[in-house]
Protein backbone atom coordinates (compact mmCIF):
# COMPACT_ATOMS: atom_id res chain seq x y z
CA UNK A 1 108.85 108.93 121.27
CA UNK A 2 105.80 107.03 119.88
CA UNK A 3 107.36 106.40 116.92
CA UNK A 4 109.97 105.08 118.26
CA UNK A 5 108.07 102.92 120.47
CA UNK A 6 105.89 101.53 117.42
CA UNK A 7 108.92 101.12 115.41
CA UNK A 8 110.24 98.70 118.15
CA UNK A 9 106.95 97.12 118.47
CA UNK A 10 107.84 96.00 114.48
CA UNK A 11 105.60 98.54 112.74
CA UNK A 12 107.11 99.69 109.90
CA UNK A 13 106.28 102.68 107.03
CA UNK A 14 105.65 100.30 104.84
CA UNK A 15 102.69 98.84 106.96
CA UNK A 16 101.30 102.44 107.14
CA UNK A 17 101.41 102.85 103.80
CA UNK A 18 99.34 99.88 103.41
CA UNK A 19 96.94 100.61 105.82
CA UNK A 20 96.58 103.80 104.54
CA UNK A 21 95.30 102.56 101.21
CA UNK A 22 93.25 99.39 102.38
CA UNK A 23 91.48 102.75 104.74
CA UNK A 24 90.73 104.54 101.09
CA UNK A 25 89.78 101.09 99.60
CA UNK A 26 87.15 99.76 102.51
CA UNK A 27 86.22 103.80 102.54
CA UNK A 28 84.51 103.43 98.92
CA UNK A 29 83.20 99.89 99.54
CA UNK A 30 81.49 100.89 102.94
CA UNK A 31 80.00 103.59 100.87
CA UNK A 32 79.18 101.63 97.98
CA UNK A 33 77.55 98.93 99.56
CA UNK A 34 75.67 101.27 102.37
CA UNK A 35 74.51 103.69 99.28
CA UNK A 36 73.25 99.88 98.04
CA UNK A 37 71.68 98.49 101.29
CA UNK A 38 70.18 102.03 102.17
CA UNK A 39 68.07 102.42 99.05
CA UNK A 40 65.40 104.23 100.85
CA UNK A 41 65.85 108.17 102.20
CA UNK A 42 68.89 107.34 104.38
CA UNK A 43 71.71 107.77 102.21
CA UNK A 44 73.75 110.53 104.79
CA UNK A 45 74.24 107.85 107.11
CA UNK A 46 76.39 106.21 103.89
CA UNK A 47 77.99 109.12 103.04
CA UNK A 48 79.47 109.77 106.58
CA UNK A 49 80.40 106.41 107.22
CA UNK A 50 82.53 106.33 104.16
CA UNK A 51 84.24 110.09 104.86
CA UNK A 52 84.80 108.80 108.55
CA UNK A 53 86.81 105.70 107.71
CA UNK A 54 88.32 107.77 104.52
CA UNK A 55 90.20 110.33 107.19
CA UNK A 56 91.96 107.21 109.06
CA UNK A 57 94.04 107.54 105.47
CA UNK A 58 95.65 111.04 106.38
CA UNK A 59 96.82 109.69 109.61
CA UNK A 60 98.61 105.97 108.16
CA UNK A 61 100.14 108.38 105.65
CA UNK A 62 101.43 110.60 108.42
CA UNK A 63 102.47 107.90 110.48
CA UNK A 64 104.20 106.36 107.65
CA UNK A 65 106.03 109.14 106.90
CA UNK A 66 107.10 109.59 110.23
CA UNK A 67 108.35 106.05 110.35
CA UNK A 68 109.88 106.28 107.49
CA UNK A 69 111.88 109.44 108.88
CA UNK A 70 112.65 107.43 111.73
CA UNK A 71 114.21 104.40 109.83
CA UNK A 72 116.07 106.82 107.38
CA UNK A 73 117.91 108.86 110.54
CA UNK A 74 118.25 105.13 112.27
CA UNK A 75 120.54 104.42 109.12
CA UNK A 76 122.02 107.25 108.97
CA UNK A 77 123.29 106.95 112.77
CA UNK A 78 124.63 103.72 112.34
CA UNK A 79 127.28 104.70 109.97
């Protein structure tokens, strides 16, 4: 039922998709520029900040595939 509700909210796979990709793109430049700005001994604090936003990825791809289940059985119904 929440995909249904986000799908009629306008959310579509294709904007999970994306987000899941712009989450594995700003995931390497928060680490890059954190592994930059953190020169000194704290270079963890980079390294988790990066793997935390990188798992948002796994759930936009999960989401978009549910939406995209969603759409394909809307279509299907409507035959």
């Amino acid at each position: 039922m929440i995909i249904k509700k986000l799908h009629e909210a306008g959310l579509r796979s294709e904007h999970a998709y994306c987000a899941a990709l712009g989450s594995i793109g700003i995931s390497f430049l928060s680490w890059a520029a954190s592994t930059k700005l953190e020169k000194s001994a704290d270079v963890d604090r980079a390294d988790r900040w990066g793997i935390f936003v990188g798992e948002w990825a796994p759930t936009f791809f999960g989401l978009g595939l549910a939406l995209a289940q969603y759409e394909k059985d809307g279509l299907l119904h409507r035959r």
